[in-house]
C-alpha atoms as a PDB file:
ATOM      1  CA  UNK A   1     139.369  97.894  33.728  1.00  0.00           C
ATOM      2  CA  UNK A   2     138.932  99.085  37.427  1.00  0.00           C
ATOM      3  CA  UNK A   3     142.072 101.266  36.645  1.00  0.00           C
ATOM      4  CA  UNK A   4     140.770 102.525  33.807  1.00  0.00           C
ATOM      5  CA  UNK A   5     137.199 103.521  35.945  1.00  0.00           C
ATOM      6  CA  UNK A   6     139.011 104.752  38.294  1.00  0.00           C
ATOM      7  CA  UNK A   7     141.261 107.303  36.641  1.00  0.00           C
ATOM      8  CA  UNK A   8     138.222 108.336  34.501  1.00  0.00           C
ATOM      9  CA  UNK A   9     136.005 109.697  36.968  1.00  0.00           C
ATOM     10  CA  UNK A  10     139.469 111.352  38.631  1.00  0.00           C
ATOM     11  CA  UNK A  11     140.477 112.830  35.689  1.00  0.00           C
ATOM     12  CA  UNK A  12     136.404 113.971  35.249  1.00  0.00           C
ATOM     13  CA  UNK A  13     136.192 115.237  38.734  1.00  0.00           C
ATOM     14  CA  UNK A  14     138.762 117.027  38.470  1.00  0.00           C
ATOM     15  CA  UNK A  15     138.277 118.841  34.892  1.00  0.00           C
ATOM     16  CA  UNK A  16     134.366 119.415  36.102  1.00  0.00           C
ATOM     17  CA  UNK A  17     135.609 120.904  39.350  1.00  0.00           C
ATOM     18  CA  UNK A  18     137.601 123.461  37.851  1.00  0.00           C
ATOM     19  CA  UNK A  19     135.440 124.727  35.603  1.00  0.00           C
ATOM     20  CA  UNK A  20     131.928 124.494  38.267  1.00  0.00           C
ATOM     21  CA  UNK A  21     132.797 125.578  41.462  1.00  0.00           C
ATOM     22  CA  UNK A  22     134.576 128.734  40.185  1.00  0.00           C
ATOM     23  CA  UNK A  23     131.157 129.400  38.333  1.00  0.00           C
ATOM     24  CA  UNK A  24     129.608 128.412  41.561  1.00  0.00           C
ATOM     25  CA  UNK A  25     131.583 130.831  43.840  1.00  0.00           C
ATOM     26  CA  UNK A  26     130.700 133.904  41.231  1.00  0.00           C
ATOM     27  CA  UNK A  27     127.367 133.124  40.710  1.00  0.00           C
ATOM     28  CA  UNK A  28     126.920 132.827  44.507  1.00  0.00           C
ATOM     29  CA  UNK A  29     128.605 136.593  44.594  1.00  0.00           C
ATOM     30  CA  UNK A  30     126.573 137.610  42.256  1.00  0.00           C
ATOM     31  CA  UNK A  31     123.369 136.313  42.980  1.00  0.00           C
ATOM     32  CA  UNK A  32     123.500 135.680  46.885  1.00  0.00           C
ATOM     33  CA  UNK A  33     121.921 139.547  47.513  1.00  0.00           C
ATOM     34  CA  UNK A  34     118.569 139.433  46.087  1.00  0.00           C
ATOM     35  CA  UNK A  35     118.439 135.640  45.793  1.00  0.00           C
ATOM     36  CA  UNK A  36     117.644 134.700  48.824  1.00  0.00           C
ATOM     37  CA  UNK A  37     117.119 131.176  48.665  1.00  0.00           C
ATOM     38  CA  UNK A  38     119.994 130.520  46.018  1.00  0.00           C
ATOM     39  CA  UNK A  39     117.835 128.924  43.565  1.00  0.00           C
ATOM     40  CA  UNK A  40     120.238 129.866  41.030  1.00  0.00           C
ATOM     41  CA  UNK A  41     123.259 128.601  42.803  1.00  0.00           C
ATOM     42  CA  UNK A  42     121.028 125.184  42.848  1.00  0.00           C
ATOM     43  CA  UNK A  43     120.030 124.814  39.745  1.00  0.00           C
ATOM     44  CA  UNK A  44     124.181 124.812  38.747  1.00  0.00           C
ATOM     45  CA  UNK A  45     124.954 122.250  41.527  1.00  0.00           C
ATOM     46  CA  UNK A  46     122.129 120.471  40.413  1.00  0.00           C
ATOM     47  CA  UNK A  47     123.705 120.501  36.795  1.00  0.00           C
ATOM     48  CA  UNK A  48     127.275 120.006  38.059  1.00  0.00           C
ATOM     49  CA  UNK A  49     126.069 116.817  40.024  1.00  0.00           C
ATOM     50  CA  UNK A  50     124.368 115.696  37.277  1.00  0.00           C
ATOM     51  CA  UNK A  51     127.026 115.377  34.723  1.00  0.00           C
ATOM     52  CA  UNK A  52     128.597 112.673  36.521  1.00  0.00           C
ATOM     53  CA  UNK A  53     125.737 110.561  35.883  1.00  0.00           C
ATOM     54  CA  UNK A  54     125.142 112.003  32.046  1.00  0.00           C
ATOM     55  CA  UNK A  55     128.775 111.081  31.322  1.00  0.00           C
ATOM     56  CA  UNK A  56     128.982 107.728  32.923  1.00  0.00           C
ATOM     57  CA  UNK A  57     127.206 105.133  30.318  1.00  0.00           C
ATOM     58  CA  UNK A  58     126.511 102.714  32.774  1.00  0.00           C
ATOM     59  CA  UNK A  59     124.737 104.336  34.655  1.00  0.00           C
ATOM     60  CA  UNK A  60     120.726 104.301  33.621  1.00  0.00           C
ATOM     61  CA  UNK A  61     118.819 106.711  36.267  1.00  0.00           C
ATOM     62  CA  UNK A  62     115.191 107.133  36.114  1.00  0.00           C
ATOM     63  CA  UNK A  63     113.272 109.991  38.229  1.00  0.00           C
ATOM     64  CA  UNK A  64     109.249 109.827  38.987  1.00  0.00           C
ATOM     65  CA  UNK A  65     107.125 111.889  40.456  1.00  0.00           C
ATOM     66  CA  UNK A  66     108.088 115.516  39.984  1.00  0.00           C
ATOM     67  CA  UNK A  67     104.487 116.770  39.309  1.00  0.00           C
ATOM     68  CA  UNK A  68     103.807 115.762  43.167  1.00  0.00           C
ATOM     69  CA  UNK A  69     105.892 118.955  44.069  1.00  0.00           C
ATOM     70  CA  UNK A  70     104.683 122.183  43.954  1.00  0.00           C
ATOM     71  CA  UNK A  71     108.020 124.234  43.911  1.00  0.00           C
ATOM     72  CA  UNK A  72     106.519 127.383  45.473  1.00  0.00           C
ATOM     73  CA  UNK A  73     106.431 124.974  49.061  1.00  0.00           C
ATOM     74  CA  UNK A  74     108.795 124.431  51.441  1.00  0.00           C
ATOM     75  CA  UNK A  75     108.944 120.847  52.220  1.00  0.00           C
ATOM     76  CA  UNK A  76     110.892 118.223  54.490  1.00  0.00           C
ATOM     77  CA  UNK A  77     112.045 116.132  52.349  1.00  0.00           C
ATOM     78  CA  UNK A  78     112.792 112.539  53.429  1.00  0.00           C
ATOM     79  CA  UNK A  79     114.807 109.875  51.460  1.00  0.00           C
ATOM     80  CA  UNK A  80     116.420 106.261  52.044  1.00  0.00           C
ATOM     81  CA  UNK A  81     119.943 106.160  51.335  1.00  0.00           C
ATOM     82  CA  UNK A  82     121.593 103.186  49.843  1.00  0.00           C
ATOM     83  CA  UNK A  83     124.995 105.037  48.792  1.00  0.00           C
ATOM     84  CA  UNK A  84     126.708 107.972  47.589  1.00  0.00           C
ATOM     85  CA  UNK A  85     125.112 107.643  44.390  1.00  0.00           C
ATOM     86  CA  UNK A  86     121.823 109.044  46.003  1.00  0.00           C
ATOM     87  CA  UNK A  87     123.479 112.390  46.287  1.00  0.00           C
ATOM     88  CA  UNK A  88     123.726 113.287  42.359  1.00  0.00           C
ATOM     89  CA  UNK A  89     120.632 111.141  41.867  1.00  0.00           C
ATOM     90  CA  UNK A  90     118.420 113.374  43.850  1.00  0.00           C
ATOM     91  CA  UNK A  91     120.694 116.806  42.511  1.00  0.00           C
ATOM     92  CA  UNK A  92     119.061 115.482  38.978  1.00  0.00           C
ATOM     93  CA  UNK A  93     115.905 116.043  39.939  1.00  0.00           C
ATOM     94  CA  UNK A  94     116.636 119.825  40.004  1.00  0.00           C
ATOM     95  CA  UNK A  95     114.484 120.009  42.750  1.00  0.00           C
ATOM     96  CA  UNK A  96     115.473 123.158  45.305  1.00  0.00           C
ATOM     97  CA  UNK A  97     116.324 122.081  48.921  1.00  0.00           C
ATOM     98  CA  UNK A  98     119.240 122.716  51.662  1.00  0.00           C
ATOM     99  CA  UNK A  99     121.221 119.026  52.508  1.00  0.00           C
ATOM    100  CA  UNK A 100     121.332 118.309  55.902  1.00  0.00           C
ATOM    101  CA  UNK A 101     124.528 116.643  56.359  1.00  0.00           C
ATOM    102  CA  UNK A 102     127.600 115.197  58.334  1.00  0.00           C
ATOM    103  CA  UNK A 103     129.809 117.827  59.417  1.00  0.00           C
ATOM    104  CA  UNK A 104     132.731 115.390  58.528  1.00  0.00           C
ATOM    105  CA  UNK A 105     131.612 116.387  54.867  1.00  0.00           C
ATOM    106  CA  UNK A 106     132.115 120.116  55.292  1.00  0.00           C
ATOM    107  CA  UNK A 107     135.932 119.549  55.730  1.00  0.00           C
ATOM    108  CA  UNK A 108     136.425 118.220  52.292  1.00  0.00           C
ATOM    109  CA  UNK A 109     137.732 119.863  48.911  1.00  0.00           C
ATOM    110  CA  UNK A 110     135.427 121.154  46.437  1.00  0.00           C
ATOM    111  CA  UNK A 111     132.336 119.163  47.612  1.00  0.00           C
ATOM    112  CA  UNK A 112     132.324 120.923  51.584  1.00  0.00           C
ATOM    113  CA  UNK A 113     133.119 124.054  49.955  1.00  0.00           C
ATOM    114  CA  UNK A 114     129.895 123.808  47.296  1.00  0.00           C
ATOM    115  CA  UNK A 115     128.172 122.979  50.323  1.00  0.00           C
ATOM    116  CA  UNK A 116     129.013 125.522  52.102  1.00  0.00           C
ATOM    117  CA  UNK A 117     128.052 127.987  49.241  1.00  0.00           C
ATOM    118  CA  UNK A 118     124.996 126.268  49.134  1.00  0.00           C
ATOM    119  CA  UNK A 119     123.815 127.084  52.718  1.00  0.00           C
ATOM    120  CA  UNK A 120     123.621 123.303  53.440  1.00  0.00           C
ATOM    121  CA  UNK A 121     122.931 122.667  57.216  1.00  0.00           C
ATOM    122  CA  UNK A 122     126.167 120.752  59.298  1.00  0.00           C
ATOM    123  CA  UNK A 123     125.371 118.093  61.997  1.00  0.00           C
ATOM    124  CA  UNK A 124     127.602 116.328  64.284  1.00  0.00           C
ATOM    125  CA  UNK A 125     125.385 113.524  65.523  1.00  0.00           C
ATOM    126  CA  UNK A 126     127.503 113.119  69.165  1.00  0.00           C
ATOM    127  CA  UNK A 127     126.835 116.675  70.013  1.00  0.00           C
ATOM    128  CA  UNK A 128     123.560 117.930  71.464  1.00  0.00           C
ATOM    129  CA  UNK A 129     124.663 121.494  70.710  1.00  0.00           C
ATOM    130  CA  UNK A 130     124.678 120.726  67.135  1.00  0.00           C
ATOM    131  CA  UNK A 131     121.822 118.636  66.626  1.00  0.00           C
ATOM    132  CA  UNK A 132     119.533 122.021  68.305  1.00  0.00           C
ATOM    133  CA  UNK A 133     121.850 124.171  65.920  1.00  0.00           C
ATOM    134  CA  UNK A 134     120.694 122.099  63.395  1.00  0.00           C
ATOM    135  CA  UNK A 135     117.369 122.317  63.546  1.00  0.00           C
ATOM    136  CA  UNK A 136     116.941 125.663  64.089  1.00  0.00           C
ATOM    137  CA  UNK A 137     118.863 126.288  60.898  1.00  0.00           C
ATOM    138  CA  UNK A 138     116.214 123.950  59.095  1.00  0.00           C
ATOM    139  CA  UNK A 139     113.616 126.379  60.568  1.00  0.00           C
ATOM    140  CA  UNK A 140     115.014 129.619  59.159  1.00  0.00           C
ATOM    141  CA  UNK A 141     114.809 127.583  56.255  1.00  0.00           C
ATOM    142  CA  UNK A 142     112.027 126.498  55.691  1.00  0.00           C
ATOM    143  CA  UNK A 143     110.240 129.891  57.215  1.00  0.00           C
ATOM    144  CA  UNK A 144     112.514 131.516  54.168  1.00  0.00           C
ATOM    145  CA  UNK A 145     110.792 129.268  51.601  1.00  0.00           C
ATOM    146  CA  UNK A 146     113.269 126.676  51.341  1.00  0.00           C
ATOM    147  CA  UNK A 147     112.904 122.887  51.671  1.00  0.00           C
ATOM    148  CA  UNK A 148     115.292 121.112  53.618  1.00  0.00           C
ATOM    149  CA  UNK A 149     116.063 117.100  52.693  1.00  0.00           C
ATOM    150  CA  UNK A 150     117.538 114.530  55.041  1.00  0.00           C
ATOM    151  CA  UNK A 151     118.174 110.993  54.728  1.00  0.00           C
ATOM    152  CA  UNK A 152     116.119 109.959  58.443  1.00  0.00           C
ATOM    153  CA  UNK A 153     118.582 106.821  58.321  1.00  0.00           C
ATOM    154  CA  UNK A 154     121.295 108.702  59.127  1.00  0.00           C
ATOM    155  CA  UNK A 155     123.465 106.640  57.360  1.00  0.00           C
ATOM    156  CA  UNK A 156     123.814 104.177  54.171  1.00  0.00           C
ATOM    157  CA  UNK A 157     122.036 100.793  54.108  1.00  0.00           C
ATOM    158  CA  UNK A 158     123.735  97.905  53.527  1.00  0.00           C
ATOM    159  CA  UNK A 159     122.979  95.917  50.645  1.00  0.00           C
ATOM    160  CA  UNK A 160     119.565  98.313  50.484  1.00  0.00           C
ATOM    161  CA  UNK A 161     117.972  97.145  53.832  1.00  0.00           C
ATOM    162  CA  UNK A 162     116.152  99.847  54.857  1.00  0.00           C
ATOM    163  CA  UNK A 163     117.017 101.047  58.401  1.00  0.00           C
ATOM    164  CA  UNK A 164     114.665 102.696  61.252  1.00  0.00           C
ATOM    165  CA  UNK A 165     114.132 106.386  61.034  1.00  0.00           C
ATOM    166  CA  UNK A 166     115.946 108.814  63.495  1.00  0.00           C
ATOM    167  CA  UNK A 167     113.259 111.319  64.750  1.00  0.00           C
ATOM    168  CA  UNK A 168     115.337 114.842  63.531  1.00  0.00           C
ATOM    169  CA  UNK A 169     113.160 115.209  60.039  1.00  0.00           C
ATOM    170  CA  UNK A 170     110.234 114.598  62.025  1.00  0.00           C
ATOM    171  CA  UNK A 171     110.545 116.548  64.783  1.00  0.00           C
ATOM    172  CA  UNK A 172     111.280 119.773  62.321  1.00  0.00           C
ATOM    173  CA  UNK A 173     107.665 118.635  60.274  1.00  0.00           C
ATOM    174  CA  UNK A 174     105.946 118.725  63.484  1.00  0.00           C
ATOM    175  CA  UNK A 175     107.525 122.180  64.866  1.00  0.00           C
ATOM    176  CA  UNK A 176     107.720 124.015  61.295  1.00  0.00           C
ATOM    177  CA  UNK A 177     103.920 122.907  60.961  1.00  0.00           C
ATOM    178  CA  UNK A 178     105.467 121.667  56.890  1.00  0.00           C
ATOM    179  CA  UNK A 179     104.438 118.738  54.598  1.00  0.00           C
ATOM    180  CA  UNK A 180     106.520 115.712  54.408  1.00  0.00           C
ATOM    181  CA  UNK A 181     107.979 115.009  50.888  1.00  0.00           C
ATOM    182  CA  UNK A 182     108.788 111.054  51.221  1.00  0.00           C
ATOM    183  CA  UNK A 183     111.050 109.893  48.125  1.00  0.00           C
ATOM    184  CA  UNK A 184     112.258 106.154  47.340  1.00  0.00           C
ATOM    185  CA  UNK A 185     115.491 105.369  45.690  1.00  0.00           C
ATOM    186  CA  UNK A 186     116.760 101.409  44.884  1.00  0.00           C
ATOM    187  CA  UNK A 187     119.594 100.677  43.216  1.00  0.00           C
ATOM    188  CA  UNK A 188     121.785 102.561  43.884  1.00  0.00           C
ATOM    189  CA  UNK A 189     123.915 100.315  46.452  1.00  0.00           C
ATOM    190  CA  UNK A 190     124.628  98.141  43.443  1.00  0.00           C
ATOM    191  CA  UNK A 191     126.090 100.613  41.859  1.00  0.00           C
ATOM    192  CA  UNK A 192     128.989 101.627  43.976  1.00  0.00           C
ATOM    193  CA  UNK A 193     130.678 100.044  46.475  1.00  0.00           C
ATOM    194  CA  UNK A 194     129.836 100.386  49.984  1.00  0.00           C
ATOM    195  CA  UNK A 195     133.933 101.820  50.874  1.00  0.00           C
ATOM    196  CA  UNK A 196     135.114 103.948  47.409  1.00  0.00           C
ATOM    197  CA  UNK A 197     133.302 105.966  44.406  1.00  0.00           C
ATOM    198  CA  UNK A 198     134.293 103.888  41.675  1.00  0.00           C
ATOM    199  CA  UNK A 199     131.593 102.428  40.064  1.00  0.00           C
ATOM    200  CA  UNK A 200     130.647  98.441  40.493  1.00  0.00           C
ATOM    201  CA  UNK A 201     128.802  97.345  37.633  1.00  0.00           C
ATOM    202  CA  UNK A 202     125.850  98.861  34.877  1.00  0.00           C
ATOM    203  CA  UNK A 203     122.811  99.444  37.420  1.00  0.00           C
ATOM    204  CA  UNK A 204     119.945 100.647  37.052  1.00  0.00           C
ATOM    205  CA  UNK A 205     118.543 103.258  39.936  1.00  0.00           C
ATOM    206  CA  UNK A 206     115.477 105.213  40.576  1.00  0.00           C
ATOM    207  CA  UNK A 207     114.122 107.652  42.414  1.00  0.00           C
ATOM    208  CA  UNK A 208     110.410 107.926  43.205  1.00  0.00           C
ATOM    209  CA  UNK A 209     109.183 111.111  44.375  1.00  0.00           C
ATOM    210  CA  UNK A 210     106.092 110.463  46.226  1.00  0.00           C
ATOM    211  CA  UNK A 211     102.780 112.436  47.145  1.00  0.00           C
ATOM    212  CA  UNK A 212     103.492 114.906  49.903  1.00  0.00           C
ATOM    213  CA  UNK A 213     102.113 113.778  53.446  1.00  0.00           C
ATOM    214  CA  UNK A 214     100.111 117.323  54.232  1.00  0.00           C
ATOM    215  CA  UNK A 215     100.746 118.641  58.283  1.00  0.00           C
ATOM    216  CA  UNK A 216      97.214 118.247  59.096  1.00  0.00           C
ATOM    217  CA  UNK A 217      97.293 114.546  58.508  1.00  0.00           C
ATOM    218  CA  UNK A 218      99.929 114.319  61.656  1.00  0.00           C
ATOM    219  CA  UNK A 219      99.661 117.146  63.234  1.00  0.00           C
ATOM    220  CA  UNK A 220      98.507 114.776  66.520  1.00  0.00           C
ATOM    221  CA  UNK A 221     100.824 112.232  65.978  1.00  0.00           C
ATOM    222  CA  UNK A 222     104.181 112.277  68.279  1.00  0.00           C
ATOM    223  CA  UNK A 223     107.288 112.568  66.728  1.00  0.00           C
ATOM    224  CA  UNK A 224     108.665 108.818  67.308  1.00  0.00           C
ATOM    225  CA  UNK A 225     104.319 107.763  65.432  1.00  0.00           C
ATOM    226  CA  UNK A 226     105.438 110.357  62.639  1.00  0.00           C
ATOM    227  CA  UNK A 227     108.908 108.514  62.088  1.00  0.00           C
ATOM    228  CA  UNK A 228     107.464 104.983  61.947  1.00  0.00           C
ATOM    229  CA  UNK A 229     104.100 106.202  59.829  1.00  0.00           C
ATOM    230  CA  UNK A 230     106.978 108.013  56.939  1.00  0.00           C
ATOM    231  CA  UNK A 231     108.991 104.675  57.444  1.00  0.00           C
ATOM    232  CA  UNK A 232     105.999 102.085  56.515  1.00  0.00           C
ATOM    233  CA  UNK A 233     105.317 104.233  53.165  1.00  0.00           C
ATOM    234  CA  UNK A 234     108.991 104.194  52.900  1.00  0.00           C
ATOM    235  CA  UNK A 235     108.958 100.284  53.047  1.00  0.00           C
ATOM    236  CA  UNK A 236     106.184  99.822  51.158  1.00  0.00           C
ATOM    237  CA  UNK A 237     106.916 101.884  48.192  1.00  0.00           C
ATOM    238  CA  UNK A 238     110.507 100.106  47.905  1.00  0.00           C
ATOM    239  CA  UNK A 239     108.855  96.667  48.024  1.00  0.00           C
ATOM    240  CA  UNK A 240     106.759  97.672  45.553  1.00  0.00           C
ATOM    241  CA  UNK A 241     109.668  98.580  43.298  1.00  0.00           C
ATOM    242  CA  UNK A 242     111.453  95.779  43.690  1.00  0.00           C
ATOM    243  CA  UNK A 243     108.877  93.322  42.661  1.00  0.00           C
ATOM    244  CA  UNK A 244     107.828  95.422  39.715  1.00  0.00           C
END
């Protein structure tokens, strides 16, 4: 049966790709002029990510909370990660935004270069250089209308054990003078493996999108307070899904 997973979402990947990121690359041409924030180009990501969760029946994914966004703001998004999964969950909200992300992920096939279409923002995490880069791309962001969304962990949980916050998201709120949109995912580490895409078992996951945290509620608070106040809402609101 693992086989049979397996080649599936190959043989899917590899069909969708084809088709998508050729539409991506055009629409990108043909939009990227007078559409300056690519909403276009992310509204077809958004669709291409999500058909690997519409076409994978055991999969159930549940998303709450859109009416807290008000899609003419520019937000910093913040989210827990628990796996790989989170990335197509969080597409499916068809929610606009730039990915902050691992410049490792850049480098490969079809997914680096949709990113790269996609104006996402690179990071490599040893280099000082980068992280500044990095958050001065956020800012041009942001100041441009877009929302930017980083997982503050900086890396995937294990078995959905929420990690401390690393100060980067933060320290953008704080400078960019932008609301905080918090979101809460569980499940999702059940569903895939910690090492590999193949899927594990039918899981359920959701994704909570939470009420934004407005600027002038931290505006005093340091950036190491900020990180620990988003965490403990973080924490809370995945307790609270877990015992429902």
């Amino acid at each position: 049966m693992y086989y049979i997973v397996a080649v599936y979402f190959a043989l899917l990947f590899v069909s969708t790709s084809l088709v998508m990121f050729p539409l991506a690359a055009a629409l990108r041409v043909l939009t990227g002029l007078f559409d300056k924030r690519l909403i276009a180009l992310n509204v077809l990501t958004s669709f291409w990510a999500s058909i690997y969760i519409w076409l994978n029946p055991i999969w159930s994914i549940t998303i709450n909370g859109r009416k807290n966004v008000d899609t003419k703001k520019a937000y910093v998004m913040v989210c827990n990660h628990q796996s790989y999964l989170d990335i197509p969950v969080i597409f499916r909200s068809f929610l606009n935004f730039k990915w902050v992300a691992k410049a490792s992920l850049f480098k490969v096939p079809i997914v680096g270069w949709n990113m790269w279409l996609n104006r996402s923002i690179k990071i490599e995490r040893s280099s000082t250089k980068s992280q500044r880069r990095m958050l001065n791309k956020c800012g041009e962001h942001i100041r441009n209308g877009s929302s930017v969304m980083i997982f503050p962990e900086g890396t995937r949980a294990r078995n959905g054990k929420l990690r401390t916050f690393r100060e980067g998201a933060f320290l953008i709120a704080l400078q960019e003078k932008t609301d905080i949109l918090p979101m809460v995912i569980d499940g999702s580490y059940k569903a895939l493996p910690e090492k590999g895409l193949i899927p594990k078992n039918s899981q359920k996951v959701c994704l909570n999108i939470l009420s934004p945290i407005p600027y002038e509620t931290f505006n005093n608070m340091n950036v190491r307070d900020l990180a620990e106040h988003v965490h403990k809402i973080v924490a809370l609101e995945l307790e609270r899904m877990r015992s429902c």
